[in-house]
PDB file of N, CA and C in Angstrom:
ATOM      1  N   UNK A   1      -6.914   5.450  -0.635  1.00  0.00           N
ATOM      2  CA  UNK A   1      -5.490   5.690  -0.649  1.00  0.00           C
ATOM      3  C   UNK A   1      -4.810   4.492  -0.009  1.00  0.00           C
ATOM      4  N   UNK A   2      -3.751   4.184  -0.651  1.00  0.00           N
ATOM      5  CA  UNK A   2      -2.820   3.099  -0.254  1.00  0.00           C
ATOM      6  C   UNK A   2      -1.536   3.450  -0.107  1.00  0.00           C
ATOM      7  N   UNK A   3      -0.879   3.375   1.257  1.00  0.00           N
ATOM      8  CA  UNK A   3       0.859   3.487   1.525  1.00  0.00           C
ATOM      9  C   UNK A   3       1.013   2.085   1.463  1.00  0.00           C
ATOM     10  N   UNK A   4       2.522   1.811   0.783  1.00  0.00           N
ATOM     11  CA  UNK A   4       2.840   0.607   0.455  1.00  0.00           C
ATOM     12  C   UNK A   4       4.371   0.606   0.754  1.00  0.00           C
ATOM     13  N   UNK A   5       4.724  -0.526   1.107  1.00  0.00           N
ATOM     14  CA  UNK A   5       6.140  -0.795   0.842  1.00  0.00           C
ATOM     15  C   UNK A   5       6.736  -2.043   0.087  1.00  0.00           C
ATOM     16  N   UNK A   6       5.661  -2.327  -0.948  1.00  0.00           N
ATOM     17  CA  UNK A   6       5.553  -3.694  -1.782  1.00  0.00           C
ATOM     18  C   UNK A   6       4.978  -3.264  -2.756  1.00  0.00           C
ATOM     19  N   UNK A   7       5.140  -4.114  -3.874  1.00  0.00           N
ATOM     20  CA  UNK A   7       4.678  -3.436  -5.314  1.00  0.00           C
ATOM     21  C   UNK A   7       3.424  -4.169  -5.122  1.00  0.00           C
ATOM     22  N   UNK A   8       2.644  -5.136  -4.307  1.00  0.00           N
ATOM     23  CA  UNK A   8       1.117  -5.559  -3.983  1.00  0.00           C
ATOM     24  C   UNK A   8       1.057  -5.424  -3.083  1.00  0.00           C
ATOM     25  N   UNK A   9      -0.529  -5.877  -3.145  1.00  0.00           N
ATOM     26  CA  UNK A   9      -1.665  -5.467  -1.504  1.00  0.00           C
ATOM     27  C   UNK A   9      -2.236  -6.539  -2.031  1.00  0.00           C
ATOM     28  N   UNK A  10      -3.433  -6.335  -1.051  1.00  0.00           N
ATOM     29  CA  UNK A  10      -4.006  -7.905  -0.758  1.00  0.00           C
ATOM     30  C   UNK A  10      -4.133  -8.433  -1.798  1.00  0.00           C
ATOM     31  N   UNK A  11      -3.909 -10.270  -1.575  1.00  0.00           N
ATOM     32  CA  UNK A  11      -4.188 -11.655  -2.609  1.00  0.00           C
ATOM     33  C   UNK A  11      -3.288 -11.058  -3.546  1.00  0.00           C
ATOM     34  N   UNK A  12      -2.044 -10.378  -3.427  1.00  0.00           N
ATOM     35  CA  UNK A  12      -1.226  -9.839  -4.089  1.00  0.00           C
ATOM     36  C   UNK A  12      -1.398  -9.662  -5.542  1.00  0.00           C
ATOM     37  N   UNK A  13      -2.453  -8.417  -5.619  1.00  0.00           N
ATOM     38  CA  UNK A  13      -2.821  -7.553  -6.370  1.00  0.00           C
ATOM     39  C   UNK A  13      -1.542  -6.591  -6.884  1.00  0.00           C
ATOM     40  N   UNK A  14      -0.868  -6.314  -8.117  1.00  0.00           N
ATOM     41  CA  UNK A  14      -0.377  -5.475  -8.476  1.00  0.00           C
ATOM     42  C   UNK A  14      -0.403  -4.249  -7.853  1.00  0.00           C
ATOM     43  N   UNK A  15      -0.292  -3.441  -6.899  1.00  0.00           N
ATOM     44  CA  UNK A  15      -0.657  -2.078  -6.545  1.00  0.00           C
ATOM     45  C   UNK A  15      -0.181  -0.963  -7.372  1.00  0.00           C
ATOM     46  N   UNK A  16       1.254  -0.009  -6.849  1.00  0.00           N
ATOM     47  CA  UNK A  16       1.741   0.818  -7.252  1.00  0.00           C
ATOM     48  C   UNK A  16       3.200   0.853  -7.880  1.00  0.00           C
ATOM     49  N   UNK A  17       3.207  -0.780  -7.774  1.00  0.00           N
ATOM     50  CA  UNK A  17       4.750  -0.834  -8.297  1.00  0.00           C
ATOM     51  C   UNK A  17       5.948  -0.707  -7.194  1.00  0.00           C
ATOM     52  N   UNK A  18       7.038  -0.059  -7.481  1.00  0.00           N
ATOM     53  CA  UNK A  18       7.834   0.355  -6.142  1.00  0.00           C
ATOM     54  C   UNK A  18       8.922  -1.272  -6.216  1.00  0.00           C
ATOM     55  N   UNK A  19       9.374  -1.155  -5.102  1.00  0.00           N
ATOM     56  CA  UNK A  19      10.378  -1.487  -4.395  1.00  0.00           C
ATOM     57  C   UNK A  19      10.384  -1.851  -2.857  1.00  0.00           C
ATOM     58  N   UNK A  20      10.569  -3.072  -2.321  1.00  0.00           N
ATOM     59  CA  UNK A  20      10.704  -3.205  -0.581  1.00  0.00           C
ATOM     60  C   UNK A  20      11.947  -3.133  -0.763  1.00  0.00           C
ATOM     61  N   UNK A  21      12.735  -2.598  -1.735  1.00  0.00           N
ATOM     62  CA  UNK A  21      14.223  -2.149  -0.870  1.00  0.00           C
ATOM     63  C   UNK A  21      14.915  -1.168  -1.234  1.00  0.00           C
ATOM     64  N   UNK A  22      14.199   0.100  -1.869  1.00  0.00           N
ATOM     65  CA  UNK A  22      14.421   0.693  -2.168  1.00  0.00           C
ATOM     66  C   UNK A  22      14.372   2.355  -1.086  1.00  0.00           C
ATOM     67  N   UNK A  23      13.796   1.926  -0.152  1.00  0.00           N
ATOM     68  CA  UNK A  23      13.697   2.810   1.070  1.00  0.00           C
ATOM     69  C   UNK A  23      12.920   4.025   0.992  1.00  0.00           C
ATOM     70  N   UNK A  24      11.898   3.652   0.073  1.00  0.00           N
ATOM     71  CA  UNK A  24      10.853   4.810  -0.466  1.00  0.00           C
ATOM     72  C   UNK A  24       9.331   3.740  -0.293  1.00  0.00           C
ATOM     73  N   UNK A  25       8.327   4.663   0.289  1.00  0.00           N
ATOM     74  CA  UNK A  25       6.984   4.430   0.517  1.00  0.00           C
ATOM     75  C   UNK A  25       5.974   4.818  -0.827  1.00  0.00           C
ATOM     76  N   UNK A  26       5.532   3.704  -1.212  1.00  0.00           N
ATOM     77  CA  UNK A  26       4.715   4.315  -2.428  1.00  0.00           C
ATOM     78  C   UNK A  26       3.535   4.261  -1.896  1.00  0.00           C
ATOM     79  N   UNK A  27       2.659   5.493  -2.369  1.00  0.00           N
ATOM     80  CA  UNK A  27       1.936   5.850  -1.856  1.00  0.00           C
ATOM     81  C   UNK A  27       0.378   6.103  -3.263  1.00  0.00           C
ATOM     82  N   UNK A  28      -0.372   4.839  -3.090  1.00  0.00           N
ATOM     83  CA  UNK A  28      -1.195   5.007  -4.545  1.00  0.00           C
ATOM     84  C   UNK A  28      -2.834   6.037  -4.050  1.00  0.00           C
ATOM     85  N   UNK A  29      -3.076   7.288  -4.696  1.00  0.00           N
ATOM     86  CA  UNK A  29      -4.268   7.856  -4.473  1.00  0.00           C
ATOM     87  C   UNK A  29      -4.892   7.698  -5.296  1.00  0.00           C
ATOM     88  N   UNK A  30      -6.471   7.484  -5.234  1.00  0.00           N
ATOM     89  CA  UNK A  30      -7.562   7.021  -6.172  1.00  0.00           C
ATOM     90  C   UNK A  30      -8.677   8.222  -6.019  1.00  0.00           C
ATOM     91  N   UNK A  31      -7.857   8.982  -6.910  1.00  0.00           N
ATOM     92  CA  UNK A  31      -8.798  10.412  -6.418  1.00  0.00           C
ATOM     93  C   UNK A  31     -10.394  10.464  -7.059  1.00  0.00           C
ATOM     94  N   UNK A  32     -11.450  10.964  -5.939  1.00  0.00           N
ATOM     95  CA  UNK A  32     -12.754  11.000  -6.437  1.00  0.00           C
ATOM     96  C   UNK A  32     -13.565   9.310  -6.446  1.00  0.00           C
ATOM     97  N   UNK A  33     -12.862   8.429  -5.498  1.00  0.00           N
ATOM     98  CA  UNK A  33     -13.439   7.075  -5.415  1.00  0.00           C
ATOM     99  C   UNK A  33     -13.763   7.468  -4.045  1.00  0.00           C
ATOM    100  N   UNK A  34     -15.270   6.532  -4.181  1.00  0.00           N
ATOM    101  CA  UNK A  34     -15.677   6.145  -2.919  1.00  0.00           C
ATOM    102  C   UNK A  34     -15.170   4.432  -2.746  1.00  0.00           C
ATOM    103  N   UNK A  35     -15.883   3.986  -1.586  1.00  0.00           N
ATOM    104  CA  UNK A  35     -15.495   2.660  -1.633  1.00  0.00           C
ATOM    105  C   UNK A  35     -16.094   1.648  -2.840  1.00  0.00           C
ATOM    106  N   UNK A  36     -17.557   1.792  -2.989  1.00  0.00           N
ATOM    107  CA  UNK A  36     -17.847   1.187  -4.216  1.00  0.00           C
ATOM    108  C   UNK A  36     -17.197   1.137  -5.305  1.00  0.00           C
ATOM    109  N   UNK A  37     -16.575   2.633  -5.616  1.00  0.00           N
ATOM    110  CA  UNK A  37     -15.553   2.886  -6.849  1.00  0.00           C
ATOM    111  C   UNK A  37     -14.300   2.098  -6.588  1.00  0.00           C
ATOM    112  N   UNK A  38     -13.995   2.007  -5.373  1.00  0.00           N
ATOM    113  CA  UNK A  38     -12.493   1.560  -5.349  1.00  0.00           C
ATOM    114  C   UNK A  38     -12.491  -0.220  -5.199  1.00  0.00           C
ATOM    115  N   UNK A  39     -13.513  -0.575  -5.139  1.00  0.00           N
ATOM    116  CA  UNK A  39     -14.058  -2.180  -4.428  1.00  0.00           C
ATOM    117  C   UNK A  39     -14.234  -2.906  -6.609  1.00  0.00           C
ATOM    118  N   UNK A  40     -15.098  -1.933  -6.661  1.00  0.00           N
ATOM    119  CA  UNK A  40     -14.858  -2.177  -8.815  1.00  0.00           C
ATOM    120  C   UNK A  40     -13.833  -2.051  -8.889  1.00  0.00           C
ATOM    121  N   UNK A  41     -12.716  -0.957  -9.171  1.00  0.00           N
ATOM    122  CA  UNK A  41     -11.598  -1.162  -9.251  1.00  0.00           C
ATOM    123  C   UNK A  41     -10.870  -2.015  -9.010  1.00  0.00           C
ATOM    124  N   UNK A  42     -10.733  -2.417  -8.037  1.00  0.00           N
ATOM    125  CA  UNK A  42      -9.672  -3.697  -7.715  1.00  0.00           C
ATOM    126  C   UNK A  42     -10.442  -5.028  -8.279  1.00  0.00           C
ATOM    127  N   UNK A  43     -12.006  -5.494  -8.386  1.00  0.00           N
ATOM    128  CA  UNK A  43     -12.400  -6.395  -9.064  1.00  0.00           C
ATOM    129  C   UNK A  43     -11.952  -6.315 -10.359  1.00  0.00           C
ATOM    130  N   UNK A  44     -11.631  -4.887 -11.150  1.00  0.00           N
ATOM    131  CA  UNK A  44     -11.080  -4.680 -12.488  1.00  0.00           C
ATOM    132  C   UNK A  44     -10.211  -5.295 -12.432  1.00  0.00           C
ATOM    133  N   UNK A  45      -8.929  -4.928 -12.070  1.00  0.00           N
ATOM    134  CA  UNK A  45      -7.445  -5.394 -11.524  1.00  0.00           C
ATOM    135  C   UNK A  45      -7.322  -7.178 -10.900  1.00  0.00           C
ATOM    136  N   UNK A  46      -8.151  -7.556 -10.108  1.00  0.00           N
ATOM    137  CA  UNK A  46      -8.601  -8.908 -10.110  1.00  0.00           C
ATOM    138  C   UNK A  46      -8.449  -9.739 -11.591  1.00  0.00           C
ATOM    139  N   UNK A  47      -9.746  -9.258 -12.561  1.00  0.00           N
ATOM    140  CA  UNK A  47     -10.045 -10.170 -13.346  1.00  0.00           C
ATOM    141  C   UNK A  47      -9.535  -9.582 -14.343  1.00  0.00           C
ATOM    142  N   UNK A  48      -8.934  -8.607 -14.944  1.00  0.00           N
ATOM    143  CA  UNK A  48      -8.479  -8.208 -16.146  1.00  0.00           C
ATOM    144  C   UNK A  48      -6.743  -7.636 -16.291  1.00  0.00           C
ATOM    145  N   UNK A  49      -6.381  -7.725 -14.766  1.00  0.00           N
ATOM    146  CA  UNK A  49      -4.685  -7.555 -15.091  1.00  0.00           C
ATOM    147  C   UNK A  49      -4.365  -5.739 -15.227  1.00  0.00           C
ATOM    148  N   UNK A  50      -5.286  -5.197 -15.054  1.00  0.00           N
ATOM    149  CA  UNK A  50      -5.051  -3.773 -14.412  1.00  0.00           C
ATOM    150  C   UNK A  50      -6.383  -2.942 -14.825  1.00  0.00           C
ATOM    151  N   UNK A  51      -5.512  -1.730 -13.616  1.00  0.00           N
ATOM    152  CA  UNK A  51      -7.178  -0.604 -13.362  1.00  0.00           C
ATOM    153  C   UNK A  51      -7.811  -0.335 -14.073  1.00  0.00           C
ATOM    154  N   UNK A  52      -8.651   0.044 -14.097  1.00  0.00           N
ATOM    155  CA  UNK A  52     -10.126   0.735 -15.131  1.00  0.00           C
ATOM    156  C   UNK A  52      -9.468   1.854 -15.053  1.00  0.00           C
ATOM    157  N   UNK A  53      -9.303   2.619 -13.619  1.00  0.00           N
ATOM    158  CA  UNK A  53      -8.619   4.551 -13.486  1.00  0.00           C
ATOM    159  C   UNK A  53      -7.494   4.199 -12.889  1.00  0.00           C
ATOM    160  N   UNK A  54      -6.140   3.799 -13.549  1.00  0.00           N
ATOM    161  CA  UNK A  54      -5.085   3.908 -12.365  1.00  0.00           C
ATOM    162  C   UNK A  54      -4.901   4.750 -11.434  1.00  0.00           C
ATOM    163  N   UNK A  55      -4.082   4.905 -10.355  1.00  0.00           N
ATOM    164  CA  UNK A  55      -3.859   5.606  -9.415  1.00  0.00           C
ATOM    165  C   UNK A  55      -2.700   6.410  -9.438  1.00  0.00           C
ATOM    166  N   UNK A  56      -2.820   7.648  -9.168  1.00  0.00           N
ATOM    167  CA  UNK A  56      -1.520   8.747  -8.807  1.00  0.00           C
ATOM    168  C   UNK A  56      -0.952   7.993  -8.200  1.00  0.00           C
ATOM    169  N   UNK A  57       0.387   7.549  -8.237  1.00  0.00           N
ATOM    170  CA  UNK A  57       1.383   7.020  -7.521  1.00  0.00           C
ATOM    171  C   UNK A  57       2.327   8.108  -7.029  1.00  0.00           C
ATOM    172  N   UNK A  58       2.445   8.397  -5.919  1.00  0.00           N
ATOM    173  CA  UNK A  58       3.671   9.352  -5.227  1.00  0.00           C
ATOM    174  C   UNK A  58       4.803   8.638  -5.048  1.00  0.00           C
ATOM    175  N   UNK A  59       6.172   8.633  -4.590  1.00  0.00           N
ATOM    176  CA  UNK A  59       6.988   7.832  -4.061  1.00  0.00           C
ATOM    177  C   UNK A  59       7.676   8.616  -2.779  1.00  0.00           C
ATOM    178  N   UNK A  60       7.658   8.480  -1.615  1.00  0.00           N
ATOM    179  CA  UNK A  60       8.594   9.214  -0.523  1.00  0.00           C
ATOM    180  C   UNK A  60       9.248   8.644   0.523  1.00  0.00           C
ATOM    181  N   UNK A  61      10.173   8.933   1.503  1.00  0.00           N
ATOM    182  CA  UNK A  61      10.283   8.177   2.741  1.00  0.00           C
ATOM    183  C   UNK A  61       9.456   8.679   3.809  1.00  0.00           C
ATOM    184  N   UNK A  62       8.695   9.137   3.938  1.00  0.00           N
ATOM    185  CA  UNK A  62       7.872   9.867   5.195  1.00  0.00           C
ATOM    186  C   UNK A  62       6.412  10.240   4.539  1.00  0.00           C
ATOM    187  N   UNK A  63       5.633  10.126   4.898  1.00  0.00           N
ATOM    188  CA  UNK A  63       3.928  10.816   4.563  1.00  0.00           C
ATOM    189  C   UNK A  63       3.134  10.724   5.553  1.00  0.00           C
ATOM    190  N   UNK A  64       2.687  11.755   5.745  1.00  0.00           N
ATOM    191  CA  UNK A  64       1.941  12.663   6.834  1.00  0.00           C
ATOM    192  C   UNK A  64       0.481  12.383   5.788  1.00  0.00           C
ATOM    193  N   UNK A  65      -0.583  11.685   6.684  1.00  0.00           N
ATOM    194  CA  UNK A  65      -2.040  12.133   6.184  1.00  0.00           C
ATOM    195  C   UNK A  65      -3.085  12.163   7.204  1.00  0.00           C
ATOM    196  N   UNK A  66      -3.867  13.709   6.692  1.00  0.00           N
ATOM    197  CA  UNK A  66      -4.423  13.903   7.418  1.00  0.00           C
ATOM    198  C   UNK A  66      -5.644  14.187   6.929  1.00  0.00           C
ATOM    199  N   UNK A  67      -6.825  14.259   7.688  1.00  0.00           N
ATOM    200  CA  UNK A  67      -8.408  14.016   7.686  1.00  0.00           C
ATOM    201  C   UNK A  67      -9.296  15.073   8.291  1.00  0.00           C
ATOM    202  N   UNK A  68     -10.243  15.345   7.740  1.00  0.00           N
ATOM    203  CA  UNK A  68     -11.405  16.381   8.153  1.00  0.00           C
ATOM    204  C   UNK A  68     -11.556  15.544   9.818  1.00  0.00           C
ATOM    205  N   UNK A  69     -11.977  14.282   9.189  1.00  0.00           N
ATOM    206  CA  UNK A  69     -12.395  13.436  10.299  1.00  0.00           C
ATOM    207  C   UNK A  69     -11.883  12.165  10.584  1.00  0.00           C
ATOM    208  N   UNK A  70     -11.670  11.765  11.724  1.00  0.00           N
ATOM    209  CA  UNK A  70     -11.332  10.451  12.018  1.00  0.00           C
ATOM    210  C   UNK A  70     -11.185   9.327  11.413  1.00  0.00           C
ATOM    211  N   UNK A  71     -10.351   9.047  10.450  1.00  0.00           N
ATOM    212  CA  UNK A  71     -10.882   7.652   9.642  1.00  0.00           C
ATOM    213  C   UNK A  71      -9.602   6.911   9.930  1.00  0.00           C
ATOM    214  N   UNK A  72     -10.358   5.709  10.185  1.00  0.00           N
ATOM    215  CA  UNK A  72      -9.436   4.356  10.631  1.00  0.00           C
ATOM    216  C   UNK A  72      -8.283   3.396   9.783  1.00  0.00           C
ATOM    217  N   UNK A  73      -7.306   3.512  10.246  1.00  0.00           N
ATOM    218  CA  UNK A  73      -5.958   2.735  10.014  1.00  0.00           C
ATOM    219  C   UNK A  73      -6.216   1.656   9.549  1.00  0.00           C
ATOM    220  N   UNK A  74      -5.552   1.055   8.763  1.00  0.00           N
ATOM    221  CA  UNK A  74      -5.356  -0.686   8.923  1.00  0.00           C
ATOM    222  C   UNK A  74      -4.542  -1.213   8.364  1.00  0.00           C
ATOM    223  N   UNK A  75      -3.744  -1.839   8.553  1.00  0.00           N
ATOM    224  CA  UNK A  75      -2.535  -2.266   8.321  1.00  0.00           C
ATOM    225  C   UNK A  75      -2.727  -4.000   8.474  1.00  0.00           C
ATOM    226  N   UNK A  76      -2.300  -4.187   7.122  1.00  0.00           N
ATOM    227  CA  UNK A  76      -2.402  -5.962   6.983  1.00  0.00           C
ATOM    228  C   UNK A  76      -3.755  -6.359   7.419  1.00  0.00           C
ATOM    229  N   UNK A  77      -4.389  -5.876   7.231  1.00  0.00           N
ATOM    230  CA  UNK A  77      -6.258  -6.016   7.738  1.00  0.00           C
ATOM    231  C   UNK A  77      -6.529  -5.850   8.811  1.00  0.00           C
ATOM    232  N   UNK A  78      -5.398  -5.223   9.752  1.00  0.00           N
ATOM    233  CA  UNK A  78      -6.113  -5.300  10.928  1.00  0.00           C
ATOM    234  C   UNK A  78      -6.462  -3.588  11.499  1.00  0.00           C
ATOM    235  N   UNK A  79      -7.346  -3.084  12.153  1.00  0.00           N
ATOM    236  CA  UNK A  79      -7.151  -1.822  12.966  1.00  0.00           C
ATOM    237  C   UNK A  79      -6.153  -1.248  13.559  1.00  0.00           C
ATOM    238  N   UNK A  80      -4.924  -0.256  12.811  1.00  0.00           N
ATOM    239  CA  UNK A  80      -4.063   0.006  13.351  1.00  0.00           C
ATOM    240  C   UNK A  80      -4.084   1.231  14.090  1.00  0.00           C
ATOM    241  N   UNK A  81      -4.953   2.141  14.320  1.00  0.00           N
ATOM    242  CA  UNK A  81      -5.094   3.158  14.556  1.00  0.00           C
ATOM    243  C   UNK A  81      -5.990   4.704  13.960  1.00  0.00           C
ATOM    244  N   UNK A  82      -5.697   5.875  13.887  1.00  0.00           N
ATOM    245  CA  UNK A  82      -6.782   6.952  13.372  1.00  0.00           C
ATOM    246  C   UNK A  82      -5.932   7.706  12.740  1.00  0.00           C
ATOM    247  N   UNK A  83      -6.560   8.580  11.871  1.00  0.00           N
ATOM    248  CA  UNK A  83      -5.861   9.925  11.054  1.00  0.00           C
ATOM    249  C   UNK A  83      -5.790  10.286  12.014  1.00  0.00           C
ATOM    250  N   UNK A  84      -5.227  11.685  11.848  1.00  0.00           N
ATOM    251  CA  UNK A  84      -3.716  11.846  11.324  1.00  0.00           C
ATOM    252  C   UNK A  84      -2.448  10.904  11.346  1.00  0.00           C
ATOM    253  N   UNK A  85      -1.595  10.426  10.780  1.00  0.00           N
ATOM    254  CA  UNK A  85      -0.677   9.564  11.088  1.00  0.00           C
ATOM    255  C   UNK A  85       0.043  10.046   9.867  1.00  0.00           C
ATOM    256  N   UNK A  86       1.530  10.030  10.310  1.00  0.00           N
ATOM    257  CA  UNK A  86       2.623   9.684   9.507  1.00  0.00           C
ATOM    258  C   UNK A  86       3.142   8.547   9.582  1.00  0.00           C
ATOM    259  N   UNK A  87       3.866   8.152   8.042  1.00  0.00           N
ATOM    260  CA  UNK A  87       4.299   6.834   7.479  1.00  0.00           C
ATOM    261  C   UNK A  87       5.654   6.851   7.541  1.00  0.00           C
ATOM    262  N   UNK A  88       6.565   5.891   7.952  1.00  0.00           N
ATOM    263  CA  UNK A  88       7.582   6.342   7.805  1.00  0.00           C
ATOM    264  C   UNK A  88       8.525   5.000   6.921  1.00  0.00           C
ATOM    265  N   UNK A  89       9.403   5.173   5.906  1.00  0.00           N
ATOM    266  CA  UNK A  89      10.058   4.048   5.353  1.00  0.00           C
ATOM    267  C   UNK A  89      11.484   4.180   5.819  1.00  0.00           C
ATOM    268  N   UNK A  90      11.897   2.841   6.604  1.00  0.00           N
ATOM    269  CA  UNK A  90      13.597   2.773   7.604  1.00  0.00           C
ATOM    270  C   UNK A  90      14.037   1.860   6.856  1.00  0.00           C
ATOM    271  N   UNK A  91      14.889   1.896   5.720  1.00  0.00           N
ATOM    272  CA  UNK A  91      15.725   1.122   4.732  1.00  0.00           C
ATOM    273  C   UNK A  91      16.255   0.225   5.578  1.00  0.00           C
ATOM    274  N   UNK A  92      16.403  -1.152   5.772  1.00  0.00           N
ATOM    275  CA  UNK A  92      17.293  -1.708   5.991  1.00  0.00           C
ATOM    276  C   UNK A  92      16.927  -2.398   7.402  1.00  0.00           C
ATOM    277  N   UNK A  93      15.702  -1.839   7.558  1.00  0.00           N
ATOM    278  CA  UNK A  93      15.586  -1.891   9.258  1.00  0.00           C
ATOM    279  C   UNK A  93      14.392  -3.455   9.475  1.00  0.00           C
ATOM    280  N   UNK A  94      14.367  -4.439   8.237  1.00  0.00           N
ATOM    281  CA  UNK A  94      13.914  -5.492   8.830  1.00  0.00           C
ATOM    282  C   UNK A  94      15.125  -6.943   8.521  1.00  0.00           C
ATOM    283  N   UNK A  95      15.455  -7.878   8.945  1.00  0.00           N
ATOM    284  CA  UNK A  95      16.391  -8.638   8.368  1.00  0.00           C
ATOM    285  C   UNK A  95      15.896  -9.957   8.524  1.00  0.00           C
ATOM    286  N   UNK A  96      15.618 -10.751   7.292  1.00  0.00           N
ATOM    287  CA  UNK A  96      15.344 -12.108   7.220  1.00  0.00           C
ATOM    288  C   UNK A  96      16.073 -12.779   7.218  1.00  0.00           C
ATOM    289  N   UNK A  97      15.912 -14.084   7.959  1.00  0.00           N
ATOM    290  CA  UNK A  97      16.991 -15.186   7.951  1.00  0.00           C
ATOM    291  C   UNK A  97      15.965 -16.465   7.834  1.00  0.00           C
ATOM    292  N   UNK A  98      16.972 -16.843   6.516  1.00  0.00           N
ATOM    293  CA  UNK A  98      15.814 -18.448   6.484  1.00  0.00           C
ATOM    294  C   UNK A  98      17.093 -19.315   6.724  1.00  0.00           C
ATOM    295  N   UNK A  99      16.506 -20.551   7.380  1.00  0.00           N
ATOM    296  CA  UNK A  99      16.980 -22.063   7.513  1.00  0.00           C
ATOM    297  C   UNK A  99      17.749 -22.438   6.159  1.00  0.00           C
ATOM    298  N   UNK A 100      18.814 -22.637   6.375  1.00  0.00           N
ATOM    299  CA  UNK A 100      19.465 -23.570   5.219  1.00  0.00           C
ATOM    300  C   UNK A 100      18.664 -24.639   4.328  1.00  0.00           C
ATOM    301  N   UNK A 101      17.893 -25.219   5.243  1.00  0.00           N
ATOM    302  CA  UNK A 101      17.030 -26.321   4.657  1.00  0.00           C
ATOM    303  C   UNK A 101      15.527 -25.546   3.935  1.00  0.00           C
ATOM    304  N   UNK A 102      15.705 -24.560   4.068  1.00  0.00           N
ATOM    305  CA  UNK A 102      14.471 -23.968   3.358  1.00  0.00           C
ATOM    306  C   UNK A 102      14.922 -22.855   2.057  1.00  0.00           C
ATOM    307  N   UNK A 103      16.348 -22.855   1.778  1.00  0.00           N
ATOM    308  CA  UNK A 103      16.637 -22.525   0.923  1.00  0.00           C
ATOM    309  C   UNK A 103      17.021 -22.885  -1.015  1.00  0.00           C
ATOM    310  N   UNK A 104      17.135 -24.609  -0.131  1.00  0.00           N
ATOM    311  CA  UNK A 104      17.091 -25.578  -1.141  1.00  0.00           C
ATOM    312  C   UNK A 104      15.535 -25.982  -1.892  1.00  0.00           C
TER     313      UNK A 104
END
């Protein structure tokens, strides 16, 4: 399962589509994959331009997921924490500013 707030994930892979400004969390499930299944998959999507089994795509501002057992977070590759966790999408709530000279 993937929460997203970008229409890619890593080496910017196509994911679930969506919007970063649309103030909705897309949320792609790959139901009945283990990791092997889901590790082919994205090599599919790699070398051929989309999934072998696409993914249920949800769209929401908030998602709650939760686990029999403990399974680990990660966010941008790194260890962010454990199930249970809710997701939350805050429209508006990051603001970029580039350099004049990096706009040219």
């Amino acid at each position: 399962m993937l929460v997203l707030n970008s229409p890619c994930c890593a080496w910017s892979l196509p994911a679930a589509g969506g919007s970063m400004h649309d103030g909705l969390l897309e949320v792609a499930i790959f139901p009945g994959m283990g990791r092997r299944d889901l590790i082919r998959s994205v090599v599919t999507l790699w070398r051929e331009g989309h999934y072998e089994d696409p993914p249920i795509v949800l769209r929401e501002r908030e998602v709650r997921i939760e686990a029999d057992a403990p399974l680990a977070i990660r966010a941008d590759g790194r260890l962010a924490g454990a199930l249970p966790a809710t997701f939350r999408c805050r429209a508006g709530e990051l603001a970029v500013f580039v350099p004049e000279a990096a706009r040219a």
